[in-house]
PDB file of N, CA and C in Angstrom:
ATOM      1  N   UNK A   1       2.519 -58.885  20.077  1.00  0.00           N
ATOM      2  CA  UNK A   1       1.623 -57.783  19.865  1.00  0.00           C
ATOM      3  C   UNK A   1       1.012 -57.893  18.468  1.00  0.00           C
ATOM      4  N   UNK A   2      -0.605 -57.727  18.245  1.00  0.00           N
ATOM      5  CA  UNK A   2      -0.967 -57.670  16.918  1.00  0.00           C
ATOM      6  C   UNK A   2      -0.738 -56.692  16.427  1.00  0.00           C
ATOM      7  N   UNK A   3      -0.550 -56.475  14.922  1.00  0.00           N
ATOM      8  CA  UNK A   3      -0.406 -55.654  14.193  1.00  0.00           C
ATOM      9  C   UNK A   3      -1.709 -54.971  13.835  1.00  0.00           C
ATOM     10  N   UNK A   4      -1.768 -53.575  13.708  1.00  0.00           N
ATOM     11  CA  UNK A   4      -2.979 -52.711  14.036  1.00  0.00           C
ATOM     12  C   UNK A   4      -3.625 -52.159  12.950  1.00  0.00           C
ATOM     13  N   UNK A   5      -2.293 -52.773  11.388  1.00  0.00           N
ATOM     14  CA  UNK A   5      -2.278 -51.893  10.120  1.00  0.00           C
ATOM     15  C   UNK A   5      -3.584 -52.507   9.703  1.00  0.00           C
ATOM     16  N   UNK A   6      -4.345 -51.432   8.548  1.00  0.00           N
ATOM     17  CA  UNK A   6      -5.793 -52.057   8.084  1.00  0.00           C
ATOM     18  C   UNK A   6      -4.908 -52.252   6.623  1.00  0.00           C
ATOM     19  N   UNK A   7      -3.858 -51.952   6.075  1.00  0.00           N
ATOM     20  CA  UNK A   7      -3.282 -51.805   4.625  1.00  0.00           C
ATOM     21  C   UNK A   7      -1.552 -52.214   5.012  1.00  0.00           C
ATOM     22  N   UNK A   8      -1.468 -52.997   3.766  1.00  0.00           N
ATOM     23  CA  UNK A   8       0.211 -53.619   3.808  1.00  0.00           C
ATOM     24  C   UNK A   8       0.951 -52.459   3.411  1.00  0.00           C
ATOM     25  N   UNK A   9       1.961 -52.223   3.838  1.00  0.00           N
ATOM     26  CA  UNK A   9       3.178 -50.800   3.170  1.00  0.00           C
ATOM     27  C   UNK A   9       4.209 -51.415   2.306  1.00  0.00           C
ATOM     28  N   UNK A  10       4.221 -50.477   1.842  1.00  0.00           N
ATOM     29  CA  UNK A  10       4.801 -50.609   0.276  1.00  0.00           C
ATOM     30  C   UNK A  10       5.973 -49.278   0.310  1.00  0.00           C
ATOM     31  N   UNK A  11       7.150 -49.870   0.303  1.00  0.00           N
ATOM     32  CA  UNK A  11       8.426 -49.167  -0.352  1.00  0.00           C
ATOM     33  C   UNK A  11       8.255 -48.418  -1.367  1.00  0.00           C
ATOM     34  N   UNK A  12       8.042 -47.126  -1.273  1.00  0.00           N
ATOM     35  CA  UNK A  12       8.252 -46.395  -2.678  1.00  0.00           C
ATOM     36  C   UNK A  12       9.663 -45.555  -2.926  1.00  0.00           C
ATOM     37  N   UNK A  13      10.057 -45.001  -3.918  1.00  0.00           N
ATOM     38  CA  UNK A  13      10.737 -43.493  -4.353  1.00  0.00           C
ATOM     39  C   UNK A  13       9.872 -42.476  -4.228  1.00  0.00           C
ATOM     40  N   UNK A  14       9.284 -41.767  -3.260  1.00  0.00           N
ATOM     41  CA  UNK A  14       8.154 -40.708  -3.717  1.00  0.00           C
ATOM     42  C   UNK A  14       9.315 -39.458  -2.846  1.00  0.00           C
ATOM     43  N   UNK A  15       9.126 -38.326  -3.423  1.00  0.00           N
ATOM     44  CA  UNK A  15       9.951 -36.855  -2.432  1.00  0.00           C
ATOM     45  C   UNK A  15       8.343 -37.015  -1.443  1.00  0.00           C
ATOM     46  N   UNK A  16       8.724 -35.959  -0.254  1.00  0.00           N
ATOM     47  CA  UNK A  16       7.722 -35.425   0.094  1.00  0.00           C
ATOM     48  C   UNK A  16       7.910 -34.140   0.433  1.00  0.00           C
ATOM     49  N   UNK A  17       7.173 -32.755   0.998  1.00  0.00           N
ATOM     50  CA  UNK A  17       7.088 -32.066   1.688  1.00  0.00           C
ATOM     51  C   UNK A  17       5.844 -31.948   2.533  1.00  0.00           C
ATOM     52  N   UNK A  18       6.081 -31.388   4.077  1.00  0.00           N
ATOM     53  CA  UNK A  18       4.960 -31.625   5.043  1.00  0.00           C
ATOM     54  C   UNK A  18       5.219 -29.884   5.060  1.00  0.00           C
ATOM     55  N   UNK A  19       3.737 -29.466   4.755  1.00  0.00           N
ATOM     56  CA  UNK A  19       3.402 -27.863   5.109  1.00  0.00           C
ATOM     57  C   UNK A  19       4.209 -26.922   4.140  1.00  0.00           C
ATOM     58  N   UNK A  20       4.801 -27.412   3.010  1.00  0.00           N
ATOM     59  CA  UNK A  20       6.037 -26.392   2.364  1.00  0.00           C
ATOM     60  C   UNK A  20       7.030 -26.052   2.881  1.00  0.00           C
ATOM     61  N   UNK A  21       7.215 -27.034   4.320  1.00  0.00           N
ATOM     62  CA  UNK A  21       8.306 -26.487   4.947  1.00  0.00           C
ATOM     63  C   UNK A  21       9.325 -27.161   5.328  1.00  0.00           C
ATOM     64  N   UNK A  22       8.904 -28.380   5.578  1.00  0.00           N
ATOM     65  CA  UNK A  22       9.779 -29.536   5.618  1.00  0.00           C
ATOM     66  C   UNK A  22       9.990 -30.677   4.593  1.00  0.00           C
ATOM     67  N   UNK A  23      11.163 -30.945   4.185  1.00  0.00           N
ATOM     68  CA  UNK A  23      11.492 -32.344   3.346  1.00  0.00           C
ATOM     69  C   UNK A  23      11.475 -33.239   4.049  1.00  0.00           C
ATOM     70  N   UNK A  24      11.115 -34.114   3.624  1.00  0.00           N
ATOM     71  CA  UNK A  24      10.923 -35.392   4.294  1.00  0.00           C
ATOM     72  C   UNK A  24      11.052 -36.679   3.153  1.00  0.00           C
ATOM     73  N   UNK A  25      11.723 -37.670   3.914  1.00  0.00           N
ATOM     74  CA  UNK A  25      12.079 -38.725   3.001  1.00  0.00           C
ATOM     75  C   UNK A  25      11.003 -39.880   3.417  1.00  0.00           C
ATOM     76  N   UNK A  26      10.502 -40.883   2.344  1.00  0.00           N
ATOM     77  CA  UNK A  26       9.186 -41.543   2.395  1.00  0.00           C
ATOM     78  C   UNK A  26      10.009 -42.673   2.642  1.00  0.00           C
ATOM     79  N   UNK A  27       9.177 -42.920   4.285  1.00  0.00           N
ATOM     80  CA  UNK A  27       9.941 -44.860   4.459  1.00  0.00           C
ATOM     81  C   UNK A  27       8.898 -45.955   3.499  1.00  0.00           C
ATOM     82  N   UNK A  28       7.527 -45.201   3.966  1.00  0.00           N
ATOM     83  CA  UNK A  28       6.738 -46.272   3.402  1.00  0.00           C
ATOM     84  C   UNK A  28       5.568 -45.879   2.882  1.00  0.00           C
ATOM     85  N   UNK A  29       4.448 -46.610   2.198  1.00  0.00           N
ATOM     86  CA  UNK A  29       3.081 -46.109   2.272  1.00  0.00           C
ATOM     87  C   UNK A  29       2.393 -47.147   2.238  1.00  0.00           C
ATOM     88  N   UNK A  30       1.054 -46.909   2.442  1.00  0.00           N
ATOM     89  CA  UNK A  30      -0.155 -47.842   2.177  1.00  0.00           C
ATOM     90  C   UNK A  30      -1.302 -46.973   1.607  1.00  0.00           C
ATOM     91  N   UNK A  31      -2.272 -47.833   1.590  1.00  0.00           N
ATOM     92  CA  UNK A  31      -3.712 -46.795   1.251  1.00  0.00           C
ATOM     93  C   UNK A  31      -3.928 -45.795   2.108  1.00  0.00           C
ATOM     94  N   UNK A  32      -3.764 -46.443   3.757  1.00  0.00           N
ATOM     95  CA  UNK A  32      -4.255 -45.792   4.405  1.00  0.00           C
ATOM     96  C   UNK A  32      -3.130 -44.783   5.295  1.00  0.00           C
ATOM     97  N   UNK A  33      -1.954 -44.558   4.688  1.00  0.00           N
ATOM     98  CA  UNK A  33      -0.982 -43.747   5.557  1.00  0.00           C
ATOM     99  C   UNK A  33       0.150 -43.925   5.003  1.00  0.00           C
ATOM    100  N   UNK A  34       0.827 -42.698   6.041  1.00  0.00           N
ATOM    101  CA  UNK A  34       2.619 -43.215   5.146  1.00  0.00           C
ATOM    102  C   UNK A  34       3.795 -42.732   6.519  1.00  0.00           C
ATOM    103  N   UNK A  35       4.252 -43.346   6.289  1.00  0.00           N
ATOM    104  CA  UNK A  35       5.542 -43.297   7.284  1.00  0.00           C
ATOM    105  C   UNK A  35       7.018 -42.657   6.380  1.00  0.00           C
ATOM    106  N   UNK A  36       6.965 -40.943   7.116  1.00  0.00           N
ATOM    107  CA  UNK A  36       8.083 -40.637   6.488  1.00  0.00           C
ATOM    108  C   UNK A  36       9.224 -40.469   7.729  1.00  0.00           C
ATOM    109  N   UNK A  37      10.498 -39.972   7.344  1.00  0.00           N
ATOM    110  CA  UNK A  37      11.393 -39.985   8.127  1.00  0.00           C
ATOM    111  C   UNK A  37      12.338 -38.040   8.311  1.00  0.00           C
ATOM    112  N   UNK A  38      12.070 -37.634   9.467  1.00  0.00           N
ATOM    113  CA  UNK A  38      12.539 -35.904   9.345  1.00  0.00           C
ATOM    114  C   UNK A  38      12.813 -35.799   9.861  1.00  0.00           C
ATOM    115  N   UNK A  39      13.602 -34.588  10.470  1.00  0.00           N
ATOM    116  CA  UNK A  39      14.972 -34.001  11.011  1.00  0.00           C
ATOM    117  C   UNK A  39      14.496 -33.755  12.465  1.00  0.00           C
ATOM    118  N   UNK A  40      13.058 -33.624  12.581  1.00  0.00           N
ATOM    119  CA  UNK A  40      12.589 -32.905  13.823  1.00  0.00           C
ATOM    120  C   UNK A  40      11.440 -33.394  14.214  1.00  0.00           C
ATOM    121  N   UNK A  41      10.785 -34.411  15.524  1.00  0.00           N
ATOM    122  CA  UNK A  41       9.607 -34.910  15.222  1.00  0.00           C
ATOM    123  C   UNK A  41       8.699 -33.942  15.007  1.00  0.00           C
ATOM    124  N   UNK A  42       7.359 -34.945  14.383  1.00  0.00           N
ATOM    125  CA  UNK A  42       6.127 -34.108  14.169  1.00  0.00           C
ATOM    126  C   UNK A  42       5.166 -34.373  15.423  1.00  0.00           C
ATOM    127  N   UNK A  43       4.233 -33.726  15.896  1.00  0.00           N
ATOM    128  CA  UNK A  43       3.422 -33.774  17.221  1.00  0.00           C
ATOM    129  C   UNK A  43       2.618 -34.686  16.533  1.00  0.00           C
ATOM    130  N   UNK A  44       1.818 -35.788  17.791  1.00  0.00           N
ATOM    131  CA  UNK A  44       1.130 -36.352  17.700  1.00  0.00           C
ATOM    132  C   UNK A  44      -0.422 -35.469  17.549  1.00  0.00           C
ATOM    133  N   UNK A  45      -0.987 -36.266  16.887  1.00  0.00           N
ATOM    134  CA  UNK A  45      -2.273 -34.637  16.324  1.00  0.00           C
ATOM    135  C   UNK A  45      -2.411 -33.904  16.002  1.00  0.00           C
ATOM    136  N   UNK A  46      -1.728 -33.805  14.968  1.00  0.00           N
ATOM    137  CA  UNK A  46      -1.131 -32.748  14.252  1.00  0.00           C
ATOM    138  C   UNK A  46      -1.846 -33.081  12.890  1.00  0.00           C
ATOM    139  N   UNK A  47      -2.352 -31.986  12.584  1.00  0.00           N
ATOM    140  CA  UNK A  47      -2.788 -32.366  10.981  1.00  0.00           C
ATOM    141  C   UNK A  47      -1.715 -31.406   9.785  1.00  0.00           C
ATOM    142  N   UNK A  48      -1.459 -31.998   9.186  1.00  0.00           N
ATOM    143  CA  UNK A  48      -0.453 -31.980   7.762  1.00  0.00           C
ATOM    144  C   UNK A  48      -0.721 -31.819   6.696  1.00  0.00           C
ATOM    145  N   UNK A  49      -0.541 -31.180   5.592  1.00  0.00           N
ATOM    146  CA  UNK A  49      -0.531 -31.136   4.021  1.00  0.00           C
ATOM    147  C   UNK A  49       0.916 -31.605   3.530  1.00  0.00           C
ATOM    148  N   UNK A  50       0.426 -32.913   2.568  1.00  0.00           N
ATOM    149  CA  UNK A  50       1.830 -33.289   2.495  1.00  0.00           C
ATOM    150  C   UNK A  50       1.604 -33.076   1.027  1.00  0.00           C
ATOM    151  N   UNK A  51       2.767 -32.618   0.257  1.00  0.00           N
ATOM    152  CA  UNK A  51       2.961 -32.929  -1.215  1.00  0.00           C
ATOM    153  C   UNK A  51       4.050 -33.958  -1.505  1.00  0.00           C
ATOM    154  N   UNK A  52       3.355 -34.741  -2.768  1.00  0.00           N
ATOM    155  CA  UNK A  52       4.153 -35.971  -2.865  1.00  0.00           C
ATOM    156  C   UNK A  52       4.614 -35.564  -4.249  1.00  0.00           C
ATOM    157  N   UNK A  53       5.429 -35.918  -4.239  1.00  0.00           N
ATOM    158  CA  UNK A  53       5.798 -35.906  -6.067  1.00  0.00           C
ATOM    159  C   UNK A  53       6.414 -37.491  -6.419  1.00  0.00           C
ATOM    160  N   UNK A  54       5.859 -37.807  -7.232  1.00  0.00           N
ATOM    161  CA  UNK A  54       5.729 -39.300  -7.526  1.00  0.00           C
ATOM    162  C   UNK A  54       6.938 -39.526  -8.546  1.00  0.00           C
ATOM    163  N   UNK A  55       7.477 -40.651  -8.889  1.00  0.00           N
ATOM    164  CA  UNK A  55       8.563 -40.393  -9.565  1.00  0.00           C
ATOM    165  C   UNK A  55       8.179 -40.656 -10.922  1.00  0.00           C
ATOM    166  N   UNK A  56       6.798 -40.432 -11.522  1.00  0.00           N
ATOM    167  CA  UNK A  56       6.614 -39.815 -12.776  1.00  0.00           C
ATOM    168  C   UNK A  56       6.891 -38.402 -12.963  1.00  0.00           C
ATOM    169  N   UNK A  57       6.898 -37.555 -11.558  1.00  0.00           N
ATOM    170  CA  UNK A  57       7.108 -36.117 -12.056  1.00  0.00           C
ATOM    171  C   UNK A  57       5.847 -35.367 -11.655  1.00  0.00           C
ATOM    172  N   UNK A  58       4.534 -36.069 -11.272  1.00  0.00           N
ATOM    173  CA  UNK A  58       3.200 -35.581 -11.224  1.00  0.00           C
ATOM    174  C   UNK A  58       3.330 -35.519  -9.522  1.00  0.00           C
ATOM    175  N   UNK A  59       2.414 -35.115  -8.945  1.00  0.00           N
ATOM    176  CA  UNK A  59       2.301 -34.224  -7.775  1.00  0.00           C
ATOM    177  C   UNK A  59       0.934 -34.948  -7.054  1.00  0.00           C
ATOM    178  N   UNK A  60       0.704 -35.189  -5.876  1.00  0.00           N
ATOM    179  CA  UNK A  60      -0.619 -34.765  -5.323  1.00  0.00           C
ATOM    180  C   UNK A  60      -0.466 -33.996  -3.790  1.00  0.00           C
ATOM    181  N   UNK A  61      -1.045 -33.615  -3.322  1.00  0.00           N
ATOM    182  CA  UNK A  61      -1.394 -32.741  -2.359  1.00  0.00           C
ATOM    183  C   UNK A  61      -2.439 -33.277  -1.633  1.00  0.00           C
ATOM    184  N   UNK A  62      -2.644 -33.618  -0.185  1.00  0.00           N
ATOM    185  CA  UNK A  62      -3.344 -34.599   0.715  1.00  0.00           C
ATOM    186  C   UNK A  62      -2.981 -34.301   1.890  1.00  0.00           C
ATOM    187  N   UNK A  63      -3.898 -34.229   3.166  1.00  0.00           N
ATOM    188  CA  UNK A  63      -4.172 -33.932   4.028  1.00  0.00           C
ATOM    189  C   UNK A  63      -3.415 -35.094   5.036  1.00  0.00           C
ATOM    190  N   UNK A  64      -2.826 -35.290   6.157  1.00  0.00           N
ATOM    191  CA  UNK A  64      -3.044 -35.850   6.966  1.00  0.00           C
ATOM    192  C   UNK A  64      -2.667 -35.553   8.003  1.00  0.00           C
ATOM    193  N   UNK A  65      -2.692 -36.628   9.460  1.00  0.00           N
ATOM    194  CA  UNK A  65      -3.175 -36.454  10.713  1.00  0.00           C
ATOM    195  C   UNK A  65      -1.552 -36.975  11.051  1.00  0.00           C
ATOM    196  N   UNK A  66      -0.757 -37.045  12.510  1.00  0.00           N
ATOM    197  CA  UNK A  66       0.421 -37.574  12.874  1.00  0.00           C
ATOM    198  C   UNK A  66      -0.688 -38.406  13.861  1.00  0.00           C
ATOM    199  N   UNK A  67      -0.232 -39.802  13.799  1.00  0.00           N
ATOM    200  CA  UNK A  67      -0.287 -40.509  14.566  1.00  0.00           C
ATOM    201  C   UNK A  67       0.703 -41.472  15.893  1.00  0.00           C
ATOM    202  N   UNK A  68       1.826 -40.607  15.222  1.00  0.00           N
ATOM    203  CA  UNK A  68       3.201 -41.171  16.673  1.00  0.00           C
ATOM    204  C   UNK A  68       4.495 -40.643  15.722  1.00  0.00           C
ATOM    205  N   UNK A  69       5.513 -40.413  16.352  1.00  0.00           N
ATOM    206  CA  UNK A  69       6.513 -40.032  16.089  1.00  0.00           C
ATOM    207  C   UNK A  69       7.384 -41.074  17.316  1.00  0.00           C
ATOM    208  N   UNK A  70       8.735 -40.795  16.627  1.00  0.00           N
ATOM    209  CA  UNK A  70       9.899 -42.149  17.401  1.00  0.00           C
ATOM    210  C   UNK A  70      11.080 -42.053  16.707  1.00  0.00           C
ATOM    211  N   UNK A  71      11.703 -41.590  17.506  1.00  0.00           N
ATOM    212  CA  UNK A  71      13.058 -41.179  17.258  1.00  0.00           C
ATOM    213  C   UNK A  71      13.920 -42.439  17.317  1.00  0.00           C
ATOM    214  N   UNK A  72      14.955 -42.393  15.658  1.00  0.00           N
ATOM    215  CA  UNK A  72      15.500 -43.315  15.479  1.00  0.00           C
ATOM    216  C   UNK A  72      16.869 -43.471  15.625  1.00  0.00           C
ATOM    217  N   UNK A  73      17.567 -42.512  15.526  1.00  0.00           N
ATOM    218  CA  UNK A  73      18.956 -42.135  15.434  1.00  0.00           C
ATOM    219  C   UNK A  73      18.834 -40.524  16.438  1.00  0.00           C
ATOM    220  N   UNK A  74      19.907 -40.253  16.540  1.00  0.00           N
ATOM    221  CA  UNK A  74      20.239 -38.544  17.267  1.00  0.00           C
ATOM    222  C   UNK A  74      19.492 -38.137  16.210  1.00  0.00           C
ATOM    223  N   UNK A  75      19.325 -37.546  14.998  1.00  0.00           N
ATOM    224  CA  UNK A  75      18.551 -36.200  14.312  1.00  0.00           C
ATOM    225  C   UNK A  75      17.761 -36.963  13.655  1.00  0.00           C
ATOM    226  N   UNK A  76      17.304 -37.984  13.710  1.00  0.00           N
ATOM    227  CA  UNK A  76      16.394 -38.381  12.972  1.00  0.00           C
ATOM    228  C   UNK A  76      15.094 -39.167  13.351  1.00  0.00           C
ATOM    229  N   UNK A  77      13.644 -39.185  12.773  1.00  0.00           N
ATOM    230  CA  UNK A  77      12.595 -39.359  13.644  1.00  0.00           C
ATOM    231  C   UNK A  77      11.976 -39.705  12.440  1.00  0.00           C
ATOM    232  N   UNK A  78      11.165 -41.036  12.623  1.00  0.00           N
ATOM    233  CA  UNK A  78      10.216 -41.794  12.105  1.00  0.00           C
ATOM    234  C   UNK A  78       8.777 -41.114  12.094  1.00  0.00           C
ATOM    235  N   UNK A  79       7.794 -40.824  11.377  1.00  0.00           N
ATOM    236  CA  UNK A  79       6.534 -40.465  11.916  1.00  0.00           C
ATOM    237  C   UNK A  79       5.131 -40.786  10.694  1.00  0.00           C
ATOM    238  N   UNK A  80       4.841 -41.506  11.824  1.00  0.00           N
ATOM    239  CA  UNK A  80       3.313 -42.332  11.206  1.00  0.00           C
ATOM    240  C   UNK A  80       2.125 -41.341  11.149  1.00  0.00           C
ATOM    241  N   UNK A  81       1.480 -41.270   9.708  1.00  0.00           N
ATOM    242  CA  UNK A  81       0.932 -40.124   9.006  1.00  0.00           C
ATOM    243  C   UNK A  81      -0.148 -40.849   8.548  1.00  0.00           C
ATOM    244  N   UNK A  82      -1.755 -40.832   8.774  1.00  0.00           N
ATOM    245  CA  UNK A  82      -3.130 -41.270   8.592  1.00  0.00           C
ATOM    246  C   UNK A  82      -3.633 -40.401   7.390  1.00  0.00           C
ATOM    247  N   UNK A  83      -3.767 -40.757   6.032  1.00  0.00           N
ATOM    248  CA  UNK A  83      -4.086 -40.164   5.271  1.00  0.00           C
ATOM    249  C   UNK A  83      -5.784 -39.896   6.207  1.00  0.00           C
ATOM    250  N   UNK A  84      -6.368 -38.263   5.074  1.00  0.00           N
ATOM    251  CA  UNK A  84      -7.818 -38.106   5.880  1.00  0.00           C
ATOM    252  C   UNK A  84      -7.838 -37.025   4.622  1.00  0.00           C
ATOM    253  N   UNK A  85      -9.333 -37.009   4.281  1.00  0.00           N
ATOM    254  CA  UNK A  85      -9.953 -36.703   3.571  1.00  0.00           C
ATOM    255  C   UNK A  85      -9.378 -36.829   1.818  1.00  0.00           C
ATOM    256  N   UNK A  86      -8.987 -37.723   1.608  1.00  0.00           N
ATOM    257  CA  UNK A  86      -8.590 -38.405   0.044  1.00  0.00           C
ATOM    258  C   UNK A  86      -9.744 -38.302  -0.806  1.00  0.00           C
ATOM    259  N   UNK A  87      -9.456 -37.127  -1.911  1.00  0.00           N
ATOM    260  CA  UNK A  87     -10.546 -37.364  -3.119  1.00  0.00           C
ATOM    261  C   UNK A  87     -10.257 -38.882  -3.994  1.00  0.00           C
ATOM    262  N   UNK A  88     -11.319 -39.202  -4.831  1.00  0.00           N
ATOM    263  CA  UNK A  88     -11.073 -39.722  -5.340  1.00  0.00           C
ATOM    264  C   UNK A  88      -9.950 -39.955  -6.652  1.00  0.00           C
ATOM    265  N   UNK A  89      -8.974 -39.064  -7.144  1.00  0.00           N
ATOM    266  CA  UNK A  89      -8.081 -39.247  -7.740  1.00  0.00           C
ATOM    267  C   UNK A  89      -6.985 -39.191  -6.831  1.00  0.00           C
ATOM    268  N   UNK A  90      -6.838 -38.775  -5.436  1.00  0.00           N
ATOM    269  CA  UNK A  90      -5.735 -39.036  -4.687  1.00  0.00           C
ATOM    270  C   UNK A  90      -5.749 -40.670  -4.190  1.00  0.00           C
ATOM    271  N   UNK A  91      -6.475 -40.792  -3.388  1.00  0.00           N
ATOM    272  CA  UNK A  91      -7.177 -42.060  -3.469  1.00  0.00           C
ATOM    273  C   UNK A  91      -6.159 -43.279  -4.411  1.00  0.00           C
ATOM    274  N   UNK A  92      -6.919 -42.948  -6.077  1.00  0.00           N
ATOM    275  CA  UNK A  92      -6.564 -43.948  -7.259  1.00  0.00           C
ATOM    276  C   UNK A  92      -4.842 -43.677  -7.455  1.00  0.00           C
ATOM    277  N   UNK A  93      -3.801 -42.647  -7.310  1.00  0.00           N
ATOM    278  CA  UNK A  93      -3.138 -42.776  -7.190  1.00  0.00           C
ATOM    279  C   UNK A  93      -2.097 -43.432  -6.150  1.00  0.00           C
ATOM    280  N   UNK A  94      -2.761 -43.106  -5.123  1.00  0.00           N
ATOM    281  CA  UNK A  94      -2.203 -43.701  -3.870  1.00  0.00           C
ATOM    282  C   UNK A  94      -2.336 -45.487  -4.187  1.00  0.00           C
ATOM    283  N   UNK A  95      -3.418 -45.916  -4.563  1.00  0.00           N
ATOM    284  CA  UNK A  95      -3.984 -47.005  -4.763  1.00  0.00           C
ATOM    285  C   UNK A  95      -2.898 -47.683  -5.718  1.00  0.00           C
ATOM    286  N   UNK A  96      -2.499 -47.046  -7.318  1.00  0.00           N
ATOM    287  CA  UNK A  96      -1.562 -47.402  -7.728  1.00  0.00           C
ATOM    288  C   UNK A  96       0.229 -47.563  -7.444  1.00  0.00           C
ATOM    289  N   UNK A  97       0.028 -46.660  -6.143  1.00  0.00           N
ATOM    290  CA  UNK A  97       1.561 -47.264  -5.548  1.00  0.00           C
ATOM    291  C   UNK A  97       1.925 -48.200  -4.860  1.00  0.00           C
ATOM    292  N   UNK A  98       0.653 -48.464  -4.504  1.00  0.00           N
ATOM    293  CA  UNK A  98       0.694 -49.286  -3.435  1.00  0.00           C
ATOM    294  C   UNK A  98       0.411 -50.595  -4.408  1.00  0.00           C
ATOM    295  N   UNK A  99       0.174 -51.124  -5.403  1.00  0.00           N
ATOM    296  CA  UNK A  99      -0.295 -52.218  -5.926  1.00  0.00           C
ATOM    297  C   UNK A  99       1.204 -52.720  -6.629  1.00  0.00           C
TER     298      UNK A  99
END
């Protein structure tokens, strides 16, 4: 099967929260998305506000879409997240984690 990614993922330390309501631990990111890991899947089409806090301590706040969820263990669920509408300083940060 080809691989569908337009951006390579990159291992970070970043926290997240999806909506202020859920923690979520970051498997991965790229430019164009991030794959975190939570207690409860997220619906496919689902649009999200995720806050990241970067492990400088600084914050961004960014929109995105669920593109599949997949349960990995009994309580735990993988779910692939399409960044969408990135200003340009979310963008340049994202850009620097990934480099």
């Amino acid at each position: 099967m080809k691989e569908r990614r337009e951006f390579p993922r990159v291992d970070v330390n970043v926290n997240v929260n999806v909506n202020k309501q859920v923690r979520a631990k970051v498997k991965n990111i790229s430019k164009g998305g991030i794959c975190i890991t939570t207690r409860e899947p997220l619906n496919k089409g689902r649009l999200l506000t995720l806050s990241l806090t970067l492990p400088d301590g600084s914050q961004i706040i960014i929109k995105g879409k669920v593109m599949w969820s997949l349960q990995i263990i009994s309580d735990f669920f993988e779910n692939g997240i399409d960044f969408m509408e990135a200003n340009k300083l979310q963008y340049e940060t994202i850009n620097r984690l990934t480099n």
